[in-house]
C-alpha atoms as a PDB file:
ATOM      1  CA  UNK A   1       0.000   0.000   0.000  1.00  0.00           C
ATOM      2  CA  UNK A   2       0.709   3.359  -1.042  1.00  0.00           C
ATOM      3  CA  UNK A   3       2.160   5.680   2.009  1.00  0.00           C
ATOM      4  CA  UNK A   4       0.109   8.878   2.162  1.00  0.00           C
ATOM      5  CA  UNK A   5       2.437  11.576   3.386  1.00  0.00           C
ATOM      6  CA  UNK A   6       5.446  12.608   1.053  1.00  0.00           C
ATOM      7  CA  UNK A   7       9.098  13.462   2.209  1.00  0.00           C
ATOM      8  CA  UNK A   8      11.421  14.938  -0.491  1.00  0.00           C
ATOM      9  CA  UNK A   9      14.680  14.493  -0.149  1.00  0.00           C
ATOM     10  CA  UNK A  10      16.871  16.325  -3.053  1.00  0.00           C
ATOM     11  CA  UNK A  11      20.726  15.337  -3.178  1.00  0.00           C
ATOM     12  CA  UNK A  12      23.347  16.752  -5.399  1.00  0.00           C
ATOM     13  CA  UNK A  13      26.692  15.466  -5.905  1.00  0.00           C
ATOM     14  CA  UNK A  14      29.285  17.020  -8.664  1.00  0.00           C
ATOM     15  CA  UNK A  15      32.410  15.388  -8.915  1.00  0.00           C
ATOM     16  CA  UNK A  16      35.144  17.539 -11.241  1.00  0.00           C
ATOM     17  CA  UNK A  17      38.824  15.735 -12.003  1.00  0.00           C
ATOM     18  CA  UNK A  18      42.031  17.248 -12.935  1.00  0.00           C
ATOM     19  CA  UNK A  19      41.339  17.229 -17.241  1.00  0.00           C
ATOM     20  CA  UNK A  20      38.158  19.184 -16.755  1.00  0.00           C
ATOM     21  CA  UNK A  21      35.864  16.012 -17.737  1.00  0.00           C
ATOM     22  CA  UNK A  22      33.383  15.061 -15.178  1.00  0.00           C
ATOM     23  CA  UNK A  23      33.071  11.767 -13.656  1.00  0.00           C
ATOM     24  CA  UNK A  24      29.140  11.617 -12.883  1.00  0.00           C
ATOM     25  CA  UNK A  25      26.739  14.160 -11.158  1.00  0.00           C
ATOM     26  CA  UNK A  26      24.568  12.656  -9.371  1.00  0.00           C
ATOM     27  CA  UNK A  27      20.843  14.307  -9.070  1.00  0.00           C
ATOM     28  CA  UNK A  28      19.068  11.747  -6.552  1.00  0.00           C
ATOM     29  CA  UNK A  29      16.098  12.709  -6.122  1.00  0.00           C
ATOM     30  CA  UNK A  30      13.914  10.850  -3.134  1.00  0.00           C
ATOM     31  CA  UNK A  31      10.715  10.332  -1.938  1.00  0.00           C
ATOM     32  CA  UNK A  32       9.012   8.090   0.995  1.00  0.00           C
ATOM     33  CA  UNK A  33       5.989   6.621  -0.937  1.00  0.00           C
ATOM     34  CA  UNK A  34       6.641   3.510  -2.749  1.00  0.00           C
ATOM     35  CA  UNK A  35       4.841   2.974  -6.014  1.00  0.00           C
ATOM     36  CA  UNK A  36       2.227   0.248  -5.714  1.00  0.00           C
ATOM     37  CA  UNK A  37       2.876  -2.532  -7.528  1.00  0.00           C
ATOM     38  CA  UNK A  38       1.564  -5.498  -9.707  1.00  0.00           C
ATOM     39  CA  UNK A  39       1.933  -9.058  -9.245  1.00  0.00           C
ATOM     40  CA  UNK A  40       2.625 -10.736 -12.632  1.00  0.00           C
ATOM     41  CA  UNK A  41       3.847 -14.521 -10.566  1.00  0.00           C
ATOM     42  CA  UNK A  42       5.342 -15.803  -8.114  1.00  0.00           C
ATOM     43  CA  UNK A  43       8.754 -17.094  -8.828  1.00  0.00           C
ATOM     44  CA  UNK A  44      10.054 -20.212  -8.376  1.00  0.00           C
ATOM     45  CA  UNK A  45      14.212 -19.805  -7.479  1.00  0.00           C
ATOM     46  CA  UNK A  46      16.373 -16.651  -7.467  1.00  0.00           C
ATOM     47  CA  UNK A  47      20.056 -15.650  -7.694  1.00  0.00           C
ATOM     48  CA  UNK A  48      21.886 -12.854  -6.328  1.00  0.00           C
ATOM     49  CA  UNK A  49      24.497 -11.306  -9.002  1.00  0.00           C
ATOM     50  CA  UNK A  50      27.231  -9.044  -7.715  1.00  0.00           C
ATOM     51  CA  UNK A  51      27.042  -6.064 -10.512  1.00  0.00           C
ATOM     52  CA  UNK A  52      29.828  -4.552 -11.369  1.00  0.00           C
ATOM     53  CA  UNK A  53      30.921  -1.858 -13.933  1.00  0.00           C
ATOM     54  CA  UNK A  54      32.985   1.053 -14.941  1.00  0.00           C
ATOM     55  CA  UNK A  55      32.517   4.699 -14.146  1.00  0.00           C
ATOM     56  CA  UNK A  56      35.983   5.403 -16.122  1.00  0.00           C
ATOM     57  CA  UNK A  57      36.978   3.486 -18.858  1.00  0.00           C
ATOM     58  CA  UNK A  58      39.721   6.142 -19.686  1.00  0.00           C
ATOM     59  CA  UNK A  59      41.662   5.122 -16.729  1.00  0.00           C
ATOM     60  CA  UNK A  60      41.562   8.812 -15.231  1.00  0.00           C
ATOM     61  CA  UNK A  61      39.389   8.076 -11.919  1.00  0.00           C
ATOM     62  CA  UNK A  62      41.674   6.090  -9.323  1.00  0.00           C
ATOM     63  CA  UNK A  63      39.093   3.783  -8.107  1.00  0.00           C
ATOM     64  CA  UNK A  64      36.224   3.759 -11.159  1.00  0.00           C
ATOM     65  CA  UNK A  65      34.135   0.768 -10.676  1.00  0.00           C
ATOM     66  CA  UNK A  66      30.549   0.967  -9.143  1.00  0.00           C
ATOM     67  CA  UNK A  67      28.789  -1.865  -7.798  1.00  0.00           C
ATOM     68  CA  UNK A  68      25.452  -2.778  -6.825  1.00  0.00           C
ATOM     69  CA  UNK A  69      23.589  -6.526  -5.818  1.00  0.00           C
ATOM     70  CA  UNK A  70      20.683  -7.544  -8.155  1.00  0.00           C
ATOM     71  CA  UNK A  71      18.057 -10.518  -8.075  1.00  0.00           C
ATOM     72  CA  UNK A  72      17.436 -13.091 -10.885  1.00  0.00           C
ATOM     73  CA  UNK A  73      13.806 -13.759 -10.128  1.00  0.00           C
ATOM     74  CA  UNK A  74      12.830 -16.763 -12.010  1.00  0.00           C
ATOM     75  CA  UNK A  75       9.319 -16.946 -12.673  1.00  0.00           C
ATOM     76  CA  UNK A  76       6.880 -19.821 -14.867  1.00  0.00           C
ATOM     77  CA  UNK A  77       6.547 -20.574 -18.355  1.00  0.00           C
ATOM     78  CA  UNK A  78      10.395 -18.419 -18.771  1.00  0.00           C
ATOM     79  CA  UNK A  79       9.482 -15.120 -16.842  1.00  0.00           C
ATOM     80  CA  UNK A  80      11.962 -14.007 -15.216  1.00  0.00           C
ATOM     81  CA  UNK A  81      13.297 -10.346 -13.295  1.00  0.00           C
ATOM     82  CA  UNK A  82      16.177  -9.013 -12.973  1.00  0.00           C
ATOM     83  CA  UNK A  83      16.216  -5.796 -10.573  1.00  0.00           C
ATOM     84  CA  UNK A  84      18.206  -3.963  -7.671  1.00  0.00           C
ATOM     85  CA  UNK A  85      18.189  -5.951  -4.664  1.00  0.00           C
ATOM     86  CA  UNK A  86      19.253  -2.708  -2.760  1.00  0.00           C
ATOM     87  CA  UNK A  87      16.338  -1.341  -4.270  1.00  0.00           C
ATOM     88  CA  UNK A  88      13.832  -4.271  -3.115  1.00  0.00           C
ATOM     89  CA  UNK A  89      14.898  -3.571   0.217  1.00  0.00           C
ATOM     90  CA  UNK A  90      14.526   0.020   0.242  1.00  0.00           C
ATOM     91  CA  UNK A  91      11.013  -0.326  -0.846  1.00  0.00           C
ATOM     92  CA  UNK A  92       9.989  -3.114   1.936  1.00  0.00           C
ATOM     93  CA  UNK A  93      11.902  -0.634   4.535  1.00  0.00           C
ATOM     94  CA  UNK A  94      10.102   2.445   3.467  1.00  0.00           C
ATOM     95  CA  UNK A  95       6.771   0.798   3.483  1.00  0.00           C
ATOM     96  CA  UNK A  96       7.216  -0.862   7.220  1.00  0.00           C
ATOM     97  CA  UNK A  97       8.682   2.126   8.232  1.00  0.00           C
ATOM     98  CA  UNK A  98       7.541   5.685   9.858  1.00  0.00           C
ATOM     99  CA  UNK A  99       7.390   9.397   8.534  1.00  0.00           C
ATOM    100  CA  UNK A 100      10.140   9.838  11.136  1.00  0.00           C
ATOM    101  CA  UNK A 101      12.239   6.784  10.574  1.00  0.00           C
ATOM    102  CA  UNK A 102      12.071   7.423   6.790  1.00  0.00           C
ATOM    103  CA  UNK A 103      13.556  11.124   7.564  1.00  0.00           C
ATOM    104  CA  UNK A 104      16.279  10.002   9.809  1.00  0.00           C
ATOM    105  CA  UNK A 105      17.161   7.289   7.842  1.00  0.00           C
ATOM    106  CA  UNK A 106      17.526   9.569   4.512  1.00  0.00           C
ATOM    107  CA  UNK A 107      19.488  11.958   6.313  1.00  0.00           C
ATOM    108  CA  UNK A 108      22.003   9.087   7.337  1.00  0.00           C
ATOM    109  CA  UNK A 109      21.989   7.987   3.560  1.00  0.00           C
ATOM    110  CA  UNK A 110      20.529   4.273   4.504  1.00  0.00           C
ATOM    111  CA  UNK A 111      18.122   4.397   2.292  1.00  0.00           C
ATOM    112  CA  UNK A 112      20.738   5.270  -1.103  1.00  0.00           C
ATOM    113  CA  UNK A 113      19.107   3.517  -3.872  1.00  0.00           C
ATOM    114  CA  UNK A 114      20.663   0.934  -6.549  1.00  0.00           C
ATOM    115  CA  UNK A 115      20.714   0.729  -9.922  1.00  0.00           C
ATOM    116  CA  UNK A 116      16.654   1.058 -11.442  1.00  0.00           C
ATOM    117  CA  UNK A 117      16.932  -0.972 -14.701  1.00  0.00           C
ATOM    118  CA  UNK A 118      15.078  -3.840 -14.618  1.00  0.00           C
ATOM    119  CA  UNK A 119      14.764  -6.700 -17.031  1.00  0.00           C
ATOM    120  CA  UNK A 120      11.610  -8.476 -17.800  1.00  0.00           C
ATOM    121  CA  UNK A 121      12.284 -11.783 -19.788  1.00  0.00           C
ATOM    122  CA  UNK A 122       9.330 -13.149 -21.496  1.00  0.00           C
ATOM    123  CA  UNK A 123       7.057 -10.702 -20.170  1.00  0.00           C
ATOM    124  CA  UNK A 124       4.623 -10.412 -22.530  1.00  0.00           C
ATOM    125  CA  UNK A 125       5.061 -13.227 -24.117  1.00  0.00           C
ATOM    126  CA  UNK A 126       8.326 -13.856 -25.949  1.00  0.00           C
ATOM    127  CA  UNK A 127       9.672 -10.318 -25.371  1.00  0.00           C
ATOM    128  CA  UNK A 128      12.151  -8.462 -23.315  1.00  0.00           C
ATOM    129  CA  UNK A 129      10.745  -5.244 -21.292  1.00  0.00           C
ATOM    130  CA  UNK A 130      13.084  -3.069 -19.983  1.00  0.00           C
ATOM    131  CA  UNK A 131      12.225  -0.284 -17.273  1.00  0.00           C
ATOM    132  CA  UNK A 132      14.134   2.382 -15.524  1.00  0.00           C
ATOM    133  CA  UNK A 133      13.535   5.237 -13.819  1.00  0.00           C
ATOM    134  CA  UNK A 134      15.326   8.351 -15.015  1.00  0.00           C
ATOM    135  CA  UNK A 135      15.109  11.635 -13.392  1.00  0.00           C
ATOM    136  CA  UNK A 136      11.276  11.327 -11.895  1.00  0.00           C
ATOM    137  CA  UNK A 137      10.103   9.895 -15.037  1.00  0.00           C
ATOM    138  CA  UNK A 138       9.707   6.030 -15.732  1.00  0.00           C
ATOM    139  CA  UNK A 139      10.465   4.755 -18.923  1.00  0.00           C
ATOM    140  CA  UNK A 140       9.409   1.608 -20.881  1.00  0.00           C
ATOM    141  CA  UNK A 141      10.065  -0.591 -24.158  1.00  0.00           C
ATOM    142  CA  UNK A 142       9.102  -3.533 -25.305  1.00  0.00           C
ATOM    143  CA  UNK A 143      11.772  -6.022 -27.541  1.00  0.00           C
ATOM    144  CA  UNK A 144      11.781  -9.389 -29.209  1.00  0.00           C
ATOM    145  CA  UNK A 145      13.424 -11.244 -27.307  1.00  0.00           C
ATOM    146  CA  UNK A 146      17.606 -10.770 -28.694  1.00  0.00           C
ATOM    147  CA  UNK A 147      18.995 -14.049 -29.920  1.00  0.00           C
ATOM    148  CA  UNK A 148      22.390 -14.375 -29.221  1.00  0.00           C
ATOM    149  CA  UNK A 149      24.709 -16.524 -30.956  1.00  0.00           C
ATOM    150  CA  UNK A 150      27.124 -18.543 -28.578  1.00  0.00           C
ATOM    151  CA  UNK A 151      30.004 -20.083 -29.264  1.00  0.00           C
ATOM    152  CA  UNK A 152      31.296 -22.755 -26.447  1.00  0.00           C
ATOM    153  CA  UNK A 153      34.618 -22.761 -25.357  1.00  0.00           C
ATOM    154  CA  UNK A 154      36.813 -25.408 -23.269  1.00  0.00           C
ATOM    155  CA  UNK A 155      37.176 -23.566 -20.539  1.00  0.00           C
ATOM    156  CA  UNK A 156      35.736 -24.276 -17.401  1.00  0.00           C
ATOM    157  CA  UNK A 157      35.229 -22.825 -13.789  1.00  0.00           C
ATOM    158  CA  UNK A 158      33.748 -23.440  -9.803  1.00  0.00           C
ATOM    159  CA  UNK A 159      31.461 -21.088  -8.641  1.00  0.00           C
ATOM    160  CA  UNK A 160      29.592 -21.369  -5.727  1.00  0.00           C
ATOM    161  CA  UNK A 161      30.629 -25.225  -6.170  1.00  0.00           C
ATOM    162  CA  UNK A 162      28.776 -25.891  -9.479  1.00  0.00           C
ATOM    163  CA  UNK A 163      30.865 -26.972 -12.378  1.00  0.00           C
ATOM    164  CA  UNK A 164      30.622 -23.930 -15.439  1.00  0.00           C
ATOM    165  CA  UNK A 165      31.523 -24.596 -18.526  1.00  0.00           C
ATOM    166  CA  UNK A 166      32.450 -21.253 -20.834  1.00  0.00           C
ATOM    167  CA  UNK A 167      30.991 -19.770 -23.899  1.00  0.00           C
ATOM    168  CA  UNK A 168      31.044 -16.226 -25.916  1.00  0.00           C
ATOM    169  CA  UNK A 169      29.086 -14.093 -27.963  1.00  0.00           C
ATOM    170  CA  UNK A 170      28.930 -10.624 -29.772  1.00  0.00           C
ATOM    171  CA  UNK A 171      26.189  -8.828 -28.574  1.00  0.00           C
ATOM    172  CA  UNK A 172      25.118  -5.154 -29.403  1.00  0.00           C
ATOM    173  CA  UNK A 173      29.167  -4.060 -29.658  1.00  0.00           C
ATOM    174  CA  UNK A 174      30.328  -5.940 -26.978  1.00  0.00           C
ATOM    175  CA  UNK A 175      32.110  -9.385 -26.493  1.00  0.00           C
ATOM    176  CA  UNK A 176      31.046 -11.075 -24.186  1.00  0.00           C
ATOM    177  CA  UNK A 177      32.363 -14.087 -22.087  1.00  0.00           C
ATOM    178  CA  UNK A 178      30.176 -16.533 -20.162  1.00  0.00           C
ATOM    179  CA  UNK A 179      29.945 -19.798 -17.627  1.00  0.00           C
ATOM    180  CA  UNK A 180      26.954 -21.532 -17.211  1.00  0.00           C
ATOM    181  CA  UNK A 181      26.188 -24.804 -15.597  1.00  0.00           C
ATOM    182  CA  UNK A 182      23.988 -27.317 -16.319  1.00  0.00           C
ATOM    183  CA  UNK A 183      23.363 -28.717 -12.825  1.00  0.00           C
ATOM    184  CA  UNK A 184      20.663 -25.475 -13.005  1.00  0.00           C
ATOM    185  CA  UNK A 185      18.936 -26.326 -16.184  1.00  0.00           C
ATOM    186  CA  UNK A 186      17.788 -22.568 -17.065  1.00  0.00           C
ATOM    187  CA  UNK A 187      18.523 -20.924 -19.920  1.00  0.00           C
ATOM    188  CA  UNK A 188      18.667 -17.809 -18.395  1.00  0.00           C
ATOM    189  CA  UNK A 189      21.393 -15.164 -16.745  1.00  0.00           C
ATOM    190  CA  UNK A 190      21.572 -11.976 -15.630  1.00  0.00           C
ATOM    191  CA  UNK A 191      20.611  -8.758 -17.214  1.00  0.00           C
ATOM    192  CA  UNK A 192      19.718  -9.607 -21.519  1.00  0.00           C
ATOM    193  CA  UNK A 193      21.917 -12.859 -21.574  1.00  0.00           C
ATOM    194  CA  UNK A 194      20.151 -15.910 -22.119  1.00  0.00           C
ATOM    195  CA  UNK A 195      20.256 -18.972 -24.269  1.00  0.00           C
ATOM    196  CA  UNK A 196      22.847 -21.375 -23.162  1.00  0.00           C
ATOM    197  CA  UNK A 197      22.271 -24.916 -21.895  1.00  0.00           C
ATOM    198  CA  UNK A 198      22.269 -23.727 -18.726  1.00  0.00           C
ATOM    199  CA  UNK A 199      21.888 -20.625 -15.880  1.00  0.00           C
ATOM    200  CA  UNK A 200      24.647 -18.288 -16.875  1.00  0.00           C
ATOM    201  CA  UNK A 201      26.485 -17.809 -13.305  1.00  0.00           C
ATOM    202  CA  UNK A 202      29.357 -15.228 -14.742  1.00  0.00           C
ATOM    203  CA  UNK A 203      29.488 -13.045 -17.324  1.00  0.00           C
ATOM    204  CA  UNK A 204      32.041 -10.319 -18.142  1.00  0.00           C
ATOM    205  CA  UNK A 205      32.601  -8.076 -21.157  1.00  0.00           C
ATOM    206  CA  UNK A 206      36.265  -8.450 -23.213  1.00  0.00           C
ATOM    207  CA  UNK A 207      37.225  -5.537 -21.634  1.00  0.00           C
ATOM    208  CA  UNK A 208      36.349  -5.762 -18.281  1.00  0.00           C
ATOM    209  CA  UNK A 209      34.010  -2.423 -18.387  1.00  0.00           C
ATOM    210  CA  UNK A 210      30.893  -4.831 -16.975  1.00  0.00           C
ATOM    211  CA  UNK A 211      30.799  -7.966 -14.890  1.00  0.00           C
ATOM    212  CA  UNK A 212      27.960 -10.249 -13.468  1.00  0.00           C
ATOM    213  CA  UNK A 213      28.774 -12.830 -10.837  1.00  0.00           C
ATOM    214  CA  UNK A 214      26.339 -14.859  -8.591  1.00  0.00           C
ATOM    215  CA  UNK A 215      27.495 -14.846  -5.465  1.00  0.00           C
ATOM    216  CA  UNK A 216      23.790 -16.519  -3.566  1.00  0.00           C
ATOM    217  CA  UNK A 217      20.904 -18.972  -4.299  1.00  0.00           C
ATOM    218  CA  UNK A 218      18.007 -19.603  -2.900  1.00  0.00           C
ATOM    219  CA  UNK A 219      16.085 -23.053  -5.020  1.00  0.00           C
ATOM    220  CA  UNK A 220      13.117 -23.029  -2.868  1.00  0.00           C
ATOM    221  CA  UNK A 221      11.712 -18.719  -2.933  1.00  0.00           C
ATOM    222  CA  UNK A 222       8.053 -17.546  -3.242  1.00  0.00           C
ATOM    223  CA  UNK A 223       8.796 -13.834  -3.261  1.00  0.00           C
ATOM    224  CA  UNK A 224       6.405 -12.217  -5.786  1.00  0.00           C
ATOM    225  CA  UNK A 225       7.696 -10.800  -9.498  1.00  0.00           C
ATOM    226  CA  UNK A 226       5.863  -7.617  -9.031  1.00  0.00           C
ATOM    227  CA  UNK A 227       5.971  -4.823 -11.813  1.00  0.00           C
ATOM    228  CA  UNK A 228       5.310  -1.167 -10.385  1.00  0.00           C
ATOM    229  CA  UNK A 229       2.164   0.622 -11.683  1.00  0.00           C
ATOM    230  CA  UNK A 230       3.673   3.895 -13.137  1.00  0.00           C
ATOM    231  CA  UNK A 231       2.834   5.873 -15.541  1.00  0.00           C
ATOM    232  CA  UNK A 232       5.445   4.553 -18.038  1.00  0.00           C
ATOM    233  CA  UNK A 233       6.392   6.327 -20.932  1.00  0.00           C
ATOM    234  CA  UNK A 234       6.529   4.034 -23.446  1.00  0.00           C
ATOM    235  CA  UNK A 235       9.508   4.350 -26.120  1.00  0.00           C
ATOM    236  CA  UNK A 236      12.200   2.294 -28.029  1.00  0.00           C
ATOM    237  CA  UNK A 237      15.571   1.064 -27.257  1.00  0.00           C
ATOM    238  CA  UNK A 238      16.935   4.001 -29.559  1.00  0.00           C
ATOM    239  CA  UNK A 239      15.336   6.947 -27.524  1.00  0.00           C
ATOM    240  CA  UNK A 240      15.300   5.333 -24.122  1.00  0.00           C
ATOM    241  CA  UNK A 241      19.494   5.757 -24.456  1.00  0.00           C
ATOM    242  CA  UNK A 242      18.845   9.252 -26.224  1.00  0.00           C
ATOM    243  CA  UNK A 243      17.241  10.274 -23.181  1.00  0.00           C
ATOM    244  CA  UNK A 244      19.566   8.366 -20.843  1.00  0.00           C
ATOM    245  CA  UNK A 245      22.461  10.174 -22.239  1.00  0.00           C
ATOM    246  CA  UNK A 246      20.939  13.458 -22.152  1.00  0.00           C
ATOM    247  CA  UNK A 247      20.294  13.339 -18.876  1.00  0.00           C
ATOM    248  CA  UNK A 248      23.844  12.287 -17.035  1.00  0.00           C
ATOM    249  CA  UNK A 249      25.417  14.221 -19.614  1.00  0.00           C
ATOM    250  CA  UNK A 250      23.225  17.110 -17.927  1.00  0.00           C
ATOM    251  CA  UNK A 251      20.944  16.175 -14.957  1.00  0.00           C
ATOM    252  CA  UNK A 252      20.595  19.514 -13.908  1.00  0.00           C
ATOM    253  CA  UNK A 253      19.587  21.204 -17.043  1.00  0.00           C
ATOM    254  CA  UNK A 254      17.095  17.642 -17.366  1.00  0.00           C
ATOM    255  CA  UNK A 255      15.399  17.983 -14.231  1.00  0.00           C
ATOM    256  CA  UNK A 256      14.953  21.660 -15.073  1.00  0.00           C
ATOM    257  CA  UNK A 257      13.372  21.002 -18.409  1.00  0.00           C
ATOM    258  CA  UNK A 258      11.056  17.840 -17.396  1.00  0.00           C
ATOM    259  CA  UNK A 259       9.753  19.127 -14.369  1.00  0.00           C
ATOM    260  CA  UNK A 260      10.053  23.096 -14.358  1.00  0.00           C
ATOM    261  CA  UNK A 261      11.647  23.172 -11.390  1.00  0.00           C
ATOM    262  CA  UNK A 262      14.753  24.838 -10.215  1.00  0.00           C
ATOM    263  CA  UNK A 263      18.187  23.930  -8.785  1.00  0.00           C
ATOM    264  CA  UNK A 264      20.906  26.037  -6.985  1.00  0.00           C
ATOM    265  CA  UNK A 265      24.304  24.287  -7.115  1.00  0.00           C
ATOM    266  CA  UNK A 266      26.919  25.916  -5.422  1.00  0.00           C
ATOM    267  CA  UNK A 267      30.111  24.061  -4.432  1.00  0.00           C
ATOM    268  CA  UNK A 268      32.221  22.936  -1.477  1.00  0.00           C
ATOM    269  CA  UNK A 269      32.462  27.292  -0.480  1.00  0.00           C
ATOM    270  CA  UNK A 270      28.879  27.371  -1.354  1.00  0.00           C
ATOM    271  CA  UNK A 271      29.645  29.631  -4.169  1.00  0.00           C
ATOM    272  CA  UNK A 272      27.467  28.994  -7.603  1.00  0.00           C
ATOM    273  CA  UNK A 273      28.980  26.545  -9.787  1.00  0.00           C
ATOM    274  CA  UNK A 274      28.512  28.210 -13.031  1.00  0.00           C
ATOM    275  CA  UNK A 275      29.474  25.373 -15.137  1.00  0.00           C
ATOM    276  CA  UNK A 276      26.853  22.884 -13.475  1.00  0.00           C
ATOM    277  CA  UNK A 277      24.342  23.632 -16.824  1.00  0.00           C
ATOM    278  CA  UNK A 278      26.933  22.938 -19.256  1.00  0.00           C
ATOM    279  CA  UNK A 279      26.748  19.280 -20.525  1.00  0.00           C
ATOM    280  CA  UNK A 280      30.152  17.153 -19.699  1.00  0.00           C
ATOM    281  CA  UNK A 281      31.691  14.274 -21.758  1.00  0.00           C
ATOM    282  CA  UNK A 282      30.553  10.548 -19.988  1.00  0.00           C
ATOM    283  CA  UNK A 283      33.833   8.703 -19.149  1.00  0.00           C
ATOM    284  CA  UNK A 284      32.563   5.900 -19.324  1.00  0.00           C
ATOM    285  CA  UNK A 285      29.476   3.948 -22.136  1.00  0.00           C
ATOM    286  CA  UNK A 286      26.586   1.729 -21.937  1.00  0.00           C
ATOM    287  CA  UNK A 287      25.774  -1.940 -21.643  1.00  0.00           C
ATOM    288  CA  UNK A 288      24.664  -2.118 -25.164  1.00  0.00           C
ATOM    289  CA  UNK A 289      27.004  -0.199 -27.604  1.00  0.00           C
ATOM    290  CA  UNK A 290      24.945  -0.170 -31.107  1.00  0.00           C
ATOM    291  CA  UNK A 291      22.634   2.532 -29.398  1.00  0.00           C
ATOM    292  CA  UNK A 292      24.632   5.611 -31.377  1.00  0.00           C
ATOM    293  CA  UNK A 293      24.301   4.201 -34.560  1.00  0.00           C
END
């Protein structure tokens, strides 16, 4: 259920290195109600993945990679999730939780949210739906599910003390490499990959930029694959990264022009930062890399 009061809590966070580029601003943006929510199954197992990717893949930013947890629901008939888990428990807190609590507890930067794409596999039917929130809009498109050609390799490896055997595809500009095992007889994995003989346990890009590892798994789990009930701006693959990169390459001058409202940003002297407006180079790219063509 939908809480009735609402607390906003507006962070900013501008990070500037030594060649002028910016790393990432940061416009979080928080409130204490928690969308309600529909309940398209209930699943059957889930994974935890350890998600982890580069904010820097020019090598300028000492430490550059970002990490966040995120669940593999798997679902009937090949639905499956794949979501924040930090996220899932900032929702169930916020919902059990006081006006009071919620305020101390966003003051004290417990209740920092994840990463808010989520994955829909076969939901409808034989497509991939992909939703994220971005700014205080939510976003939404529908795919055919990708097919991705795999080629199996010899190598193998033990995680979490099931045999994996390797594989690797070319996928939307990136290589990627894979182990699966088939002791979990699901041909599923985390975020788009899918297809092998097999639950894909690891996955890494050629470079290293993003890596998926399950690191829990519970066989036996009747939490609910919920989707929230947004408004959802429905779009394509193609404009959902147009907008994605419009806004981190300017979050200010995006929340300005989406909502109407106004930010101050001033920094560490709490003088103006007149360059806050001007959009900044990304050091690092997306998960797909066909999205500028």
């Amino acid at each position: 259920m939908k809480k009735l009061f609402i607390f906003l809590f507006i962070g900013f966070f501008l990070s500037v290195i030594a060649t002028g580029k910016t790393h990432r601003r940061v416009l979080s943006i928080f409130e204490s109600s928690v969308p309600e929510t529909e309940t398209l199954a209930k699943e059957t197992m889930e994974f935890v993945y350890d998600y982890r990717y580069s904010v820097d893949t020019t090598n300028v930013l000492k430490e550059n990679i970002a990490s966040d947890n995120m669940l593999l629901q798997i679902g009937p008939d090949g639905l499956s999730k794949f979501s924040s888990y930090r996220n899932l428990t900032v929702d169930s807190l916020i919902m059990n939780a006081t006006r009071e609590q919620i305020a101390e507890a966003a003051m004290d930067g417990k209740l920092s949210t994840g990463e808010f794409m989520t994955i829909f596999k076969n939901y409808p039917d034989g497509k991939l739906t992909h939703t994220e929130k971005i700014c205080q809009d939510w976003f939404r498109y529908d795919e055919e599910m990708p097919a991705l050609e795999w080629e199996l390799t010899d190598s193998t490896v033990n995680i979490l003390g099931y045999e994996c055997k390797g594989a690797r595809c070319n996928f939307r500009g990136r290589e990627w490499n894979a182990f699966y095992t088939e002791d979990i007889p699901l041909m599923d994995g985390p975020w788009k990959l899918h297809g092998l003989p097999g639950l894909i346990m690891c996955a890494s890009d050629k470079n290293g930029e993003y890596t998926f590892e399950c690191i829990g798994i519970k066989s036996k789990a009747d939490r609910p694959i919920t989707i929230y009930k947004v408004p959802f701006n429905k779009t394509d693959r193609k404009k959902y990264y147009d907008t994605k990169h419009r806004y981190e390459i300017n979050p200010y001058g995006y929340y300005e022009a989406t909502t109407g409202g106004h930010i101050t940003v001033t920094d560490q002297a709490g003088n103006p930062a007149l360059d806050a407006y001007e959009p900044s180079e990304l050091l690092y790219d997306y998960l797909e890399l066909d999205w500028k063509k």
